[in-house]
PDB file of N, CA and C in Angstrom:
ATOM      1  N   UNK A   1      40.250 332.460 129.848  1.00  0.00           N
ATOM      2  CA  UNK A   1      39.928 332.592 128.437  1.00  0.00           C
ATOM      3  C   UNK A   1      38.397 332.659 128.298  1.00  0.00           C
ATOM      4  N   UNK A   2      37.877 333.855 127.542  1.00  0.00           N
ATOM      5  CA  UNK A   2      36.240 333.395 127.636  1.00  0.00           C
ATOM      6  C   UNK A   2      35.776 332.647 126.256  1.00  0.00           C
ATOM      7  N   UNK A   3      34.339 332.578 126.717  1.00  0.00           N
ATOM      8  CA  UNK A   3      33.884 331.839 126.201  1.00  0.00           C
ATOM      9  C   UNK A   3      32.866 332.388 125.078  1.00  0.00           C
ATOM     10  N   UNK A   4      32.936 331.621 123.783  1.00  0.00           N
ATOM     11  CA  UNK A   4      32.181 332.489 122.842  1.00  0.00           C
ATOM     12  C   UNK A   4      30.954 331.554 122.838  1.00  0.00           C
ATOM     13  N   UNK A   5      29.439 331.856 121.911  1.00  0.00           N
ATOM     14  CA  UNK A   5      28.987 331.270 121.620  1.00  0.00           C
ATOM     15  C   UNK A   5      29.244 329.654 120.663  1.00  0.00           C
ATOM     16  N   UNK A   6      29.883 330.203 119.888  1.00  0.00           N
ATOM     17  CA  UNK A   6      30.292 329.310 118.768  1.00  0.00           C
ATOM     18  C   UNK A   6      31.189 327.968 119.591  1.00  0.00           C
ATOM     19  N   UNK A   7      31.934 328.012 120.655  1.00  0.00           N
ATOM     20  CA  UNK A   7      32.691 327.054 120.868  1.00  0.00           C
ATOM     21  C   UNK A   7      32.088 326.214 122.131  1.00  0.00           C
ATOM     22  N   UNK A   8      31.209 327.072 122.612  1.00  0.00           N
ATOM     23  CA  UNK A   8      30.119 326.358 124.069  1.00  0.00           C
ATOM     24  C   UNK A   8      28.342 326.343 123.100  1.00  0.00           C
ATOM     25  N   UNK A   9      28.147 325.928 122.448  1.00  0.00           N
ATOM     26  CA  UNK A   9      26.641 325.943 121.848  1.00  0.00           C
ATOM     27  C   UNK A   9      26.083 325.095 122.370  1.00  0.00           C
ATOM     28  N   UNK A  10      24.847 325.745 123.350  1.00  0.00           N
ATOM     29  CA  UNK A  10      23.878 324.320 124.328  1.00  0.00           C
ATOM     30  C   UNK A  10      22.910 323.963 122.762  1.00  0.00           C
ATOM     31  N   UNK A  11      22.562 322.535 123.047  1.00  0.00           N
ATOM     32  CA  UNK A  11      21.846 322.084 122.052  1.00  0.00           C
ATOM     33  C   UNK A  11      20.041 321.844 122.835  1.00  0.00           C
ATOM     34  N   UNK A  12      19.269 322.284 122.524  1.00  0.00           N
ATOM     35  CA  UNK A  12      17.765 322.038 122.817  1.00  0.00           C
ATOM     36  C   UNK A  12      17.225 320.687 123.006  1.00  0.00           C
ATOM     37  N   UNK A  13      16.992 319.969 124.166  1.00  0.00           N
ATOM     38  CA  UNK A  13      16.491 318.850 124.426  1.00  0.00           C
ATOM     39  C   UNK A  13      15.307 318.488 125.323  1.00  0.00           C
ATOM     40  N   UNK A  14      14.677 318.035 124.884  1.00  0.00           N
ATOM     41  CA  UNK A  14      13.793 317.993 125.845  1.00  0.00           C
ATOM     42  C   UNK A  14      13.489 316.471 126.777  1.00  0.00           C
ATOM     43  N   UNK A  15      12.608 316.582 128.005  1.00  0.00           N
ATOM     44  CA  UNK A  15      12.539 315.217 128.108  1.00  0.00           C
ATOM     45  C   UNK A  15      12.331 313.927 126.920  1.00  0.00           C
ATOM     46  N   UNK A  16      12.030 314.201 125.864  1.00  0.00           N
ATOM     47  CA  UNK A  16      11.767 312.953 125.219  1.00  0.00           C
ATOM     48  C   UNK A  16      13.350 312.493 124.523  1.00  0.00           C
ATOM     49  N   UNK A  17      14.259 312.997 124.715  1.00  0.00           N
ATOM     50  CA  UNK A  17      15.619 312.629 124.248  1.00  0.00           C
ATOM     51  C   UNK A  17      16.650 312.621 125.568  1.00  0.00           C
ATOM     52  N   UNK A  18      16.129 312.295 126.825  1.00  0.00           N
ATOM     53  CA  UNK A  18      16.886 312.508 128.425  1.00  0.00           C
ATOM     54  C   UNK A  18      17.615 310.776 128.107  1.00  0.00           C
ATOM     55  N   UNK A  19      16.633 310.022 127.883  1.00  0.00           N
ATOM     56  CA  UNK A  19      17.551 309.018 128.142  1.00  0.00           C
ATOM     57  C   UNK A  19      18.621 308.619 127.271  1.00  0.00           C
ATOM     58  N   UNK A  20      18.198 309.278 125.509  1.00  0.00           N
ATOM     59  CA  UNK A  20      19.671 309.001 124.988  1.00  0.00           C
ATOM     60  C   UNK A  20      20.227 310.225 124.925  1.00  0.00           C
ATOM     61  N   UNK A  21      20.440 310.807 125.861  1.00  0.00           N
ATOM     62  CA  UNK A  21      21.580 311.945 126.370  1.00  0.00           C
ATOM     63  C   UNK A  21      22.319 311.247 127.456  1.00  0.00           C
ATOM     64  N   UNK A  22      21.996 310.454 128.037  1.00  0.00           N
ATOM     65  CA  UNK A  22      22.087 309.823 129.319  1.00  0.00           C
ATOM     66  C   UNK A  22      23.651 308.447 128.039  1.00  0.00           C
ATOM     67  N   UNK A  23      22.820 307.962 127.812  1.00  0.00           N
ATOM     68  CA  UNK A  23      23.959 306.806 126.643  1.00  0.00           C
ATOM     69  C   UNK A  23      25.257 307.320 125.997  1.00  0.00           C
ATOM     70  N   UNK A  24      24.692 308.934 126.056  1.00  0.00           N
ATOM     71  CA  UNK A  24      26.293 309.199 125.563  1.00  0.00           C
ATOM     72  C   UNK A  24      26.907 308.988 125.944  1.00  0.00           C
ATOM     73  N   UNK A  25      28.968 309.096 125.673  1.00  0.00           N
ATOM     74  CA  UNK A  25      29.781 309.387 126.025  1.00  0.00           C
ATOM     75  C   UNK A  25      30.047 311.051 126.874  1.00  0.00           C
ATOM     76  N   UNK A  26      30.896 311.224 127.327  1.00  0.00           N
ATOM     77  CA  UNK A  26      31.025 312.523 128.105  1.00  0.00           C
ATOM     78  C   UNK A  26      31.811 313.527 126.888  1.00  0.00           C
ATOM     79  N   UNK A  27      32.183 312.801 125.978  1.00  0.00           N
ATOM     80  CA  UNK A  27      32.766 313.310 124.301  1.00  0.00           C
ATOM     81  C   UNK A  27      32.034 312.929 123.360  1.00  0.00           C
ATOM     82  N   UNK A  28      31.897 313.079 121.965  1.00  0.00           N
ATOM     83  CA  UNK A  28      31.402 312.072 121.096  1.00  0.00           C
ATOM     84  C   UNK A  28      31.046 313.760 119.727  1.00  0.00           C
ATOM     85  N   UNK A  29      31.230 312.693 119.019  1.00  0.00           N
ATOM     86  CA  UNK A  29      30.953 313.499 117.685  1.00  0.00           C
ATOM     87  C   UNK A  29      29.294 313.391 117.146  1.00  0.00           C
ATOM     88  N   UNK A  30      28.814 315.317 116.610  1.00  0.00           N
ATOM     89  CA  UNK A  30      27.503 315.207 116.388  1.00  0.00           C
ATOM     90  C   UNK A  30      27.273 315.524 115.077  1.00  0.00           C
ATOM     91  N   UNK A  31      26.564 315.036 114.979  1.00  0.00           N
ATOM     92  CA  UNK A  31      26.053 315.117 113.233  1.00  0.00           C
ATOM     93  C   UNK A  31      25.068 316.478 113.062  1.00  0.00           C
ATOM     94  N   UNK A  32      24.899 317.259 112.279  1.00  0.00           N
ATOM     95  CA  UNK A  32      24.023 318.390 111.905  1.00  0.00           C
ATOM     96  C   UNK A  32      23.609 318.333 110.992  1.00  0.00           C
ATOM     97  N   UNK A  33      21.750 317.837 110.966  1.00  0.00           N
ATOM     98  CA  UNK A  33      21.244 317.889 109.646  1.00  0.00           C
ATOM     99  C   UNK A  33      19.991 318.172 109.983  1.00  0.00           C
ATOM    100  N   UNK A  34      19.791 319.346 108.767  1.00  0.00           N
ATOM    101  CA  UNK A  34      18.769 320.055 108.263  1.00  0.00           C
ATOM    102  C   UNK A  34      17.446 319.489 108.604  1.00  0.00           C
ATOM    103  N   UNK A  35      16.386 319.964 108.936  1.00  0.00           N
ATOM    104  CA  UNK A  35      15.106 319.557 109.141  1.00  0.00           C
ATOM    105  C   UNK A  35      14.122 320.554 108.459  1.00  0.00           C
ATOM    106  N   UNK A  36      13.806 320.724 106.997  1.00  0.00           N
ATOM    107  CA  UNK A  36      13.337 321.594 106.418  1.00  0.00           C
ATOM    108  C   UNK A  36      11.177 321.092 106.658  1.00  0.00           C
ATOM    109  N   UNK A  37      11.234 320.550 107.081  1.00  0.00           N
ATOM    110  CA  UNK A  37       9.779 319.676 107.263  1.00  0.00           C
ATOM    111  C   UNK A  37       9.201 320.293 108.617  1.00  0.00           C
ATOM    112  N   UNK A  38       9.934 320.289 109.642  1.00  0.00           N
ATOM    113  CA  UNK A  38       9.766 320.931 110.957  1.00  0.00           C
ATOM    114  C   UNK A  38       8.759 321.447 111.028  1.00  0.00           C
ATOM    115  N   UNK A  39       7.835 321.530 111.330  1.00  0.00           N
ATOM    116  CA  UNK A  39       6.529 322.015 112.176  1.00  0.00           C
ATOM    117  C   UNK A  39       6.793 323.443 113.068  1.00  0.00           C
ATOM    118  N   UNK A  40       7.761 323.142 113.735  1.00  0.00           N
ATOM    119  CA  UNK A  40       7.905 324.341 114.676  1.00  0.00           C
ATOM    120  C   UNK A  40       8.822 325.209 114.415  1.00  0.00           C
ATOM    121  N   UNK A  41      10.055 324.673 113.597  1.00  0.00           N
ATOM    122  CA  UNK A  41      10.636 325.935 112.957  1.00  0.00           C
ATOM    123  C   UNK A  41      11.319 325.540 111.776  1.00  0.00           C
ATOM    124  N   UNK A  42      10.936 326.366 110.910  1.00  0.00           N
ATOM    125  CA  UNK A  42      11.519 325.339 109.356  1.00  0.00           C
ATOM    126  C   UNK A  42      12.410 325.422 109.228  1.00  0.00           C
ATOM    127  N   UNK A  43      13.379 326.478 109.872  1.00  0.00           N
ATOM    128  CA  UNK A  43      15.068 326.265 109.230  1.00  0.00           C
ATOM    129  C   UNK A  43      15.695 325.531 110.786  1.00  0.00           C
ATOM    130  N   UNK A  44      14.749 324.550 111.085  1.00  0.00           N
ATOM    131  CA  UNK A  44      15.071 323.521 112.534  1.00  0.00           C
ATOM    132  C   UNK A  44      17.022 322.543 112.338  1.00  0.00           C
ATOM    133  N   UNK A  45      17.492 322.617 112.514  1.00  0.00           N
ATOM    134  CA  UNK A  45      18.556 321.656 112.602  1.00  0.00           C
ATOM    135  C   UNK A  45      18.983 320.641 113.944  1.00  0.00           C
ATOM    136  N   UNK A  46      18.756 319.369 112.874  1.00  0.00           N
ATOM    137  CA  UNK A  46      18.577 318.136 114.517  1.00  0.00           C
ATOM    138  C   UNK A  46      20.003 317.808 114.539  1.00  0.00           C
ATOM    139  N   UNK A  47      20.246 317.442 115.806  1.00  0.00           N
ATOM    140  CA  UNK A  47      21.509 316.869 116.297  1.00  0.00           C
ATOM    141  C   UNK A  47      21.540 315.716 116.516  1.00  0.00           C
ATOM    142  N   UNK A  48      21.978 314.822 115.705  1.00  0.00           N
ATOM    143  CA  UNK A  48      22.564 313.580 115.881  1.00  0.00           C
ATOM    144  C   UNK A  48      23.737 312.876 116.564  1.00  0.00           C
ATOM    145  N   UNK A  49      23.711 312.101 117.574  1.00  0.00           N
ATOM    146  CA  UNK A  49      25.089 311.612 118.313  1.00  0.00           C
ATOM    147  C   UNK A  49      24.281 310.081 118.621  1.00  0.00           C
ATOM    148  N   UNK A  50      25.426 309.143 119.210  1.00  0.00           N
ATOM    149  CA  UNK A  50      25.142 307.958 119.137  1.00  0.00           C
ATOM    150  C   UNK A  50      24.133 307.350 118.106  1.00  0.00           C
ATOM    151  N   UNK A  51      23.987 307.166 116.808  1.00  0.00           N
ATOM    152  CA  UNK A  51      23.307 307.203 115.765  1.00  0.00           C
ATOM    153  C   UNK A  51      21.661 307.639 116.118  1.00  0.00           C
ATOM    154  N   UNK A  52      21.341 308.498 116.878  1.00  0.00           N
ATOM    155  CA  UNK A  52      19.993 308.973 117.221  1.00  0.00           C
ATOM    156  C   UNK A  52      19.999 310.731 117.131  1.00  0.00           C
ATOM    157  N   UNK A  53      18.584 311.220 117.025  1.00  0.00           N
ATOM    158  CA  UNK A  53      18.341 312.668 117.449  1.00  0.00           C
ATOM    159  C   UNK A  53      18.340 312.670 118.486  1.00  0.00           C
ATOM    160  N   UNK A  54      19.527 313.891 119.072  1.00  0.00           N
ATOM    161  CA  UNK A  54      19.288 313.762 121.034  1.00  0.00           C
ATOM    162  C   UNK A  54      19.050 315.727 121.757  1.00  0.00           C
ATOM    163  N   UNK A  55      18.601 315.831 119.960  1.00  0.00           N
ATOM    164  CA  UNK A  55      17.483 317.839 120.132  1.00  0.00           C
ATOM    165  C   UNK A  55      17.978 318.571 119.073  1.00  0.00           C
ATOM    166  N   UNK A  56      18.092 319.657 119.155  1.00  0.00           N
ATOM    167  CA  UNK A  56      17.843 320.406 118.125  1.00  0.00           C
ATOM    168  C   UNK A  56      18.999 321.642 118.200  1.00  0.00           C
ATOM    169  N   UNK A  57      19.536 322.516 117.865  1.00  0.00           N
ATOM    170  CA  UNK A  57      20.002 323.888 117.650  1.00  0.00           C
ATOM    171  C   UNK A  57      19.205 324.710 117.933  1.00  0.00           C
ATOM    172  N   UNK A  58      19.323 325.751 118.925  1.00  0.00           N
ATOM    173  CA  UNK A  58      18.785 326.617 119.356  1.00  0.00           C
ATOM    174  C   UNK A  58      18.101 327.759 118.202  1.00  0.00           C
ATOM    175  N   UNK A  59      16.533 327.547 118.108  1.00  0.00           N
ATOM    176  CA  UNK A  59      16.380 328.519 117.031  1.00  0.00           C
ATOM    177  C   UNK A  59      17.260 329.625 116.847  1.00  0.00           C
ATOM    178  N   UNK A  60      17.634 330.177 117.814  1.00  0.00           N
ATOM    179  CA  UNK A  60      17.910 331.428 117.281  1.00  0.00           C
ATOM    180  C   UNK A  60      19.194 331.430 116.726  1.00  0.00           C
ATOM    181  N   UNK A  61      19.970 330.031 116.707  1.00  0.00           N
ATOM    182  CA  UNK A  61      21.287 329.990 115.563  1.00  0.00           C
ATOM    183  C   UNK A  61      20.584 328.745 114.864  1.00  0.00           C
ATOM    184  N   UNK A  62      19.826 328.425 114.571  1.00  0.00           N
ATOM    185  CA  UNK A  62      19.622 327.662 113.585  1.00  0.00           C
ATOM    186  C   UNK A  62      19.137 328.129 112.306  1.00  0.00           C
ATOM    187  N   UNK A  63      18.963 329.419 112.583  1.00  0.00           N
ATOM    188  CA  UNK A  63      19.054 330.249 111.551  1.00  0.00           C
ATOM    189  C   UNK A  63      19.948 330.346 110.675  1.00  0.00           C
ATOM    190  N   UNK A  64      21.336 330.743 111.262  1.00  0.00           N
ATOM    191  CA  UNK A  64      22.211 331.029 110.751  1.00  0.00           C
ATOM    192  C   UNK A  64      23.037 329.497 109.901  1.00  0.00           C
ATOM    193  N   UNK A  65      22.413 328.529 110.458  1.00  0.00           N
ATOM    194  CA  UNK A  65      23.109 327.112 110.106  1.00  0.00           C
ATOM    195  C   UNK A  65      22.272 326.745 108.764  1.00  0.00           C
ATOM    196  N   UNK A  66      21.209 326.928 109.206  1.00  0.00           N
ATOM    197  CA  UNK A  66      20.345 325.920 108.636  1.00  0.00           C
ATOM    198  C   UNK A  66      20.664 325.758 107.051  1.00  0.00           C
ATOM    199  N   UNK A  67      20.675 327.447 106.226  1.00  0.00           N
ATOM    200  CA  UNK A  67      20.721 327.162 104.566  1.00  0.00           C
ATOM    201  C   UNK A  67      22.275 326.543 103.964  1.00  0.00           C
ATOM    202  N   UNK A  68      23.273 327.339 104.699  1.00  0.00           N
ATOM    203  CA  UNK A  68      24.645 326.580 104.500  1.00  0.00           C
ATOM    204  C   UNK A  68      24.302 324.637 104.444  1.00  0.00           C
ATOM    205  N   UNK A  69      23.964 324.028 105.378  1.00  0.00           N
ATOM    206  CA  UNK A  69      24.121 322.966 105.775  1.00  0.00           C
ATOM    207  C   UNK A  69      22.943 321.999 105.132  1.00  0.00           C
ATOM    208  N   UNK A  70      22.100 323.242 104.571  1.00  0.00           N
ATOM    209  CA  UNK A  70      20.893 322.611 103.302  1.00  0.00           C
ATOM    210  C   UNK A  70      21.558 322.299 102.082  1.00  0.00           C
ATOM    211  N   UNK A  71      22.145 323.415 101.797  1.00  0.00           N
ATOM    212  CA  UNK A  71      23.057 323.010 100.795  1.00  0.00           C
ATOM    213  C   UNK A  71      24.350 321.638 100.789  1.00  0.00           C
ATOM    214  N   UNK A  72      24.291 321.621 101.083  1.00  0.00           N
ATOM    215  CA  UNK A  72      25.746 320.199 101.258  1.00  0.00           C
ATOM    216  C   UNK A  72      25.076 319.600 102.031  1.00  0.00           C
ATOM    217  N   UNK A  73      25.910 317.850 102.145  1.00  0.00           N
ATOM    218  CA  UNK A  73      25.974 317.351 103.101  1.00  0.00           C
ATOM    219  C   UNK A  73      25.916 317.441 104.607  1.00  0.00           C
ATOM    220  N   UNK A  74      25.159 316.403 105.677  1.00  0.00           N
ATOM    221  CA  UNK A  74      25.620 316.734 106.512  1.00  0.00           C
ATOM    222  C   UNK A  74      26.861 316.971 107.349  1.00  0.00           C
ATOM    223  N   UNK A  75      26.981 317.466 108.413  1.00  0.00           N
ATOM    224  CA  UNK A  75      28.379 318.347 109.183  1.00  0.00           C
ATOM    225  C   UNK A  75      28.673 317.393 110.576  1.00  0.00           C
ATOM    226  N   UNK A  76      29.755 316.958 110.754  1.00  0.00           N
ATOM    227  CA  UNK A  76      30.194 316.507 111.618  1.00  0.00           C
ATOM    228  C   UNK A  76      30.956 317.611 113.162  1.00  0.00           C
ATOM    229  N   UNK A  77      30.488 317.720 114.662  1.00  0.00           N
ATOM    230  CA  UNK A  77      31.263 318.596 114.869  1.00  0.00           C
ATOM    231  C   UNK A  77      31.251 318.066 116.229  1.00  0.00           C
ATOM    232  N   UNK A  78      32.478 318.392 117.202  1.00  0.00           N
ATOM    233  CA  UNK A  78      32.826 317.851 118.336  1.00  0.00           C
ATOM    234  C   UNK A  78      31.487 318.138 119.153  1.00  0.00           C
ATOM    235  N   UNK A  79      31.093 317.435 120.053  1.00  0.00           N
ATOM    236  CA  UNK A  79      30.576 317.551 121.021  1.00  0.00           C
ATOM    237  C   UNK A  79      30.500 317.028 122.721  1.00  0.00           C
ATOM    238  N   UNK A  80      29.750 317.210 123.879  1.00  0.00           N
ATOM    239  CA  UNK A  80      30.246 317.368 124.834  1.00  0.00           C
ATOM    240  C   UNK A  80      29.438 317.394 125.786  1.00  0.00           C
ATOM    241  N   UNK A  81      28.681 316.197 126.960  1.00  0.00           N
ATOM    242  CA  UNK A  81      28.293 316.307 128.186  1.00  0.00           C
ATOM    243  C   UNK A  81      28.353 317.600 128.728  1.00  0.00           C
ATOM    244  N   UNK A  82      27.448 318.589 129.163  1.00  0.00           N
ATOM    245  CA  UNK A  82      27.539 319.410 129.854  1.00  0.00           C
ATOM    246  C   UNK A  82      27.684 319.268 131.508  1.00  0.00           C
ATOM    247  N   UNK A  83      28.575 319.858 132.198  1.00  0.00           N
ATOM    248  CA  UNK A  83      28.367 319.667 133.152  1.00  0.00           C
ATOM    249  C   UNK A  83      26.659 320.079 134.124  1.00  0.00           C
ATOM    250  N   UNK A  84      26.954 319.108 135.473  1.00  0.00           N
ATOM    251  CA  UNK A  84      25.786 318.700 136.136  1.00  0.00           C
ATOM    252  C   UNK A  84      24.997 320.004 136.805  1.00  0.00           C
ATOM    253  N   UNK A  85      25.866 320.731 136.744  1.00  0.00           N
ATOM    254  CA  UNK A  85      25.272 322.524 137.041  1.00  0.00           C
ATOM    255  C   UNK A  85      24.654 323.324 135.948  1.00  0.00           C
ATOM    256  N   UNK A  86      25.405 323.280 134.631  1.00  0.00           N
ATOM    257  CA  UNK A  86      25.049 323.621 133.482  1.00  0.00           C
ATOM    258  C   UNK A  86      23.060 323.359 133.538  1.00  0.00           C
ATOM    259  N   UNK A  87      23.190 321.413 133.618  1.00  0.00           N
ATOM    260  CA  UNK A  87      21.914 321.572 133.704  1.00  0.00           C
ATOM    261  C   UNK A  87      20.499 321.788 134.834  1.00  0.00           C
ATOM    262  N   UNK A  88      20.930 321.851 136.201  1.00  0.00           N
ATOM    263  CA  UNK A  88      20.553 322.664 137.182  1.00  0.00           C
ATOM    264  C   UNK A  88      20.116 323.820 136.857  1.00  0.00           C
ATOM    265  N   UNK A  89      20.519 324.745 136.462  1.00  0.00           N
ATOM    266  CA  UNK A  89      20.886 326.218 136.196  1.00  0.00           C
ATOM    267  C   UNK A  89      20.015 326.561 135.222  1.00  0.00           C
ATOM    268  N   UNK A  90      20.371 326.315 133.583  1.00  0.00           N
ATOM    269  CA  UNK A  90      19.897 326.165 132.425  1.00  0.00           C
ATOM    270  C   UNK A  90      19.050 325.452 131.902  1.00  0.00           C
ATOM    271  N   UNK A  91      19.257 324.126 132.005  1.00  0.00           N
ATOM    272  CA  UNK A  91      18.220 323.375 131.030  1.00  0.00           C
ATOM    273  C   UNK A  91      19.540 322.453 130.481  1.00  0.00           C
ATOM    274  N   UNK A  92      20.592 322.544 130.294  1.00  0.00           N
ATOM    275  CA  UNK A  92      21.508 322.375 129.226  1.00  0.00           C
ATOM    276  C   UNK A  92      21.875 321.236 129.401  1.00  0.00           C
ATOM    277  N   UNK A  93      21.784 319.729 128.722  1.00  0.00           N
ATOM    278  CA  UNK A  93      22.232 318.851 128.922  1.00  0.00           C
ATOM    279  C   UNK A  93      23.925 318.727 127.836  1.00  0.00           C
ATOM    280  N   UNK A  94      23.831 319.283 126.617  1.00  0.00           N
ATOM    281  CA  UNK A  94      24.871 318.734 125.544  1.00  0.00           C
ATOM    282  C   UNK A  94      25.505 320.281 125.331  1.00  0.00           C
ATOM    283  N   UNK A  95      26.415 320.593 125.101  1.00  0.00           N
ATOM    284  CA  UNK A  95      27.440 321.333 123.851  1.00  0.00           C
ATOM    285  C   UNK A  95      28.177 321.095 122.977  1.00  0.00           C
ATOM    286  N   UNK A  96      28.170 322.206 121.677  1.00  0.00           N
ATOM    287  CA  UNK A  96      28.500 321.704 120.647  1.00  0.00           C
ATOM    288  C   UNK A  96      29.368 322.671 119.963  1.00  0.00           C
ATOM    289  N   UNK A  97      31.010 322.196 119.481  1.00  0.00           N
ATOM    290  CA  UNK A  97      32.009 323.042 119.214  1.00  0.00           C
ATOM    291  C   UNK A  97      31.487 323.547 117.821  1.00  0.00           C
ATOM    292  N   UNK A  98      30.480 324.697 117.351  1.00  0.00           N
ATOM    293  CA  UNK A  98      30.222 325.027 115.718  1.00  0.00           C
ATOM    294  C   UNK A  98      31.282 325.694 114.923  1.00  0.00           C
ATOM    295  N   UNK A  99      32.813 325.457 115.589  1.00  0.00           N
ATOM    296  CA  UNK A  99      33.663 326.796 114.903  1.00  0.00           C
ATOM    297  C   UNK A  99      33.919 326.045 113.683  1.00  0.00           C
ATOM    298  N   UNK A 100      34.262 325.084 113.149  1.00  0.00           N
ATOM    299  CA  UNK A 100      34.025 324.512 111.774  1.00  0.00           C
ATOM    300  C   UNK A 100      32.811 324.288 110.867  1.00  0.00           C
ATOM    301  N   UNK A 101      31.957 324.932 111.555  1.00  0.00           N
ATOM    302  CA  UNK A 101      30.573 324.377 111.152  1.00  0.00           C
ATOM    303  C   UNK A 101      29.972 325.585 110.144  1.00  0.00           C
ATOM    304  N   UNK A 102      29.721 325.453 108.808  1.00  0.00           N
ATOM    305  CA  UNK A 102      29.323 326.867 107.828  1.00  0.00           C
ATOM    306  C   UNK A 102      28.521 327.220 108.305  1.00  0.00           C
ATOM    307  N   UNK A 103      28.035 329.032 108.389  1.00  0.00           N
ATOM    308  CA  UNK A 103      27.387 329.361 108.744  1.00  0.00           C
ATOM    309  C   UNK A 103      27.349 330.529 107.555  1.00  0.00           C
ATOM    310  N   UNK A 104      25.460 330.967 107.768  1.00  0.00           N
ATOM    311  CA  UNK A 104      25.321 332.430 106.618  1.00  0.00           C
ATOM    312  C   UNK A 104      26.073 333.413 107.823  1.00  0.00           C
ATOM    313  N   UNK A 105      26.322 334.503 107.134  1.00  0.00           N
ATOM    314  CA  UNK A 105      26.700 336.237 107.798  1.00  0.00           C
ATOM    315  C   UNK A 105      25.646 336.600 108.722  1.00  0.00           C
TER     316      UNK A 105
END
């Protein structure tokens, strides 16, 4: 079965969020909320899990998240330990299921 963006979404982390990536669970539910203040990209959306920021949405779909999810409340959506190659390879420590998650066109 492949794999779309929307149901494998790596989330942006950098060393300063390694160790509470490390505290997660290998499951756990993430929170998505808006960061309209952002410095580096204004339609930024942080990811919340274990009640902390543990990175961000990849600019180039945080685009598409960001005004939906300005508007309302924040969004709750499965998330997921990447495997230990994922981050070898990539960079990728977390994924995040967005198929419930509003998005603009």
């Amino acid at each position: 079965m492949p794999t779309t963006p929307v149901t494998h979404t790596p989330v942006a982390a950098g060393p300063a969020y390694a160790e509470r990536i490390l505290r997660l669970p290998s499951k756990f539910s993430a929170t998505l909320i808006p960061e309209p203040g952002n410095r580096f990209n204004h339609a930024a959306v942080a990811v919340h899990a274990g009640g902390e920021k543990v990175g961000y949405l990849p600019p180039e779909l945080s685009r598409r998240y960001f005004e939906p999810l300005q508007a309302g409340s924040p969004v709750e959506c499965p998330g997921r330990r990447a495997p230990l190659s994922a981050h070898e390879n990539t960079g990728t420590d977390l994924l995040l299921d967005l198929t419930g998650v509003p998005c603009a066109p």
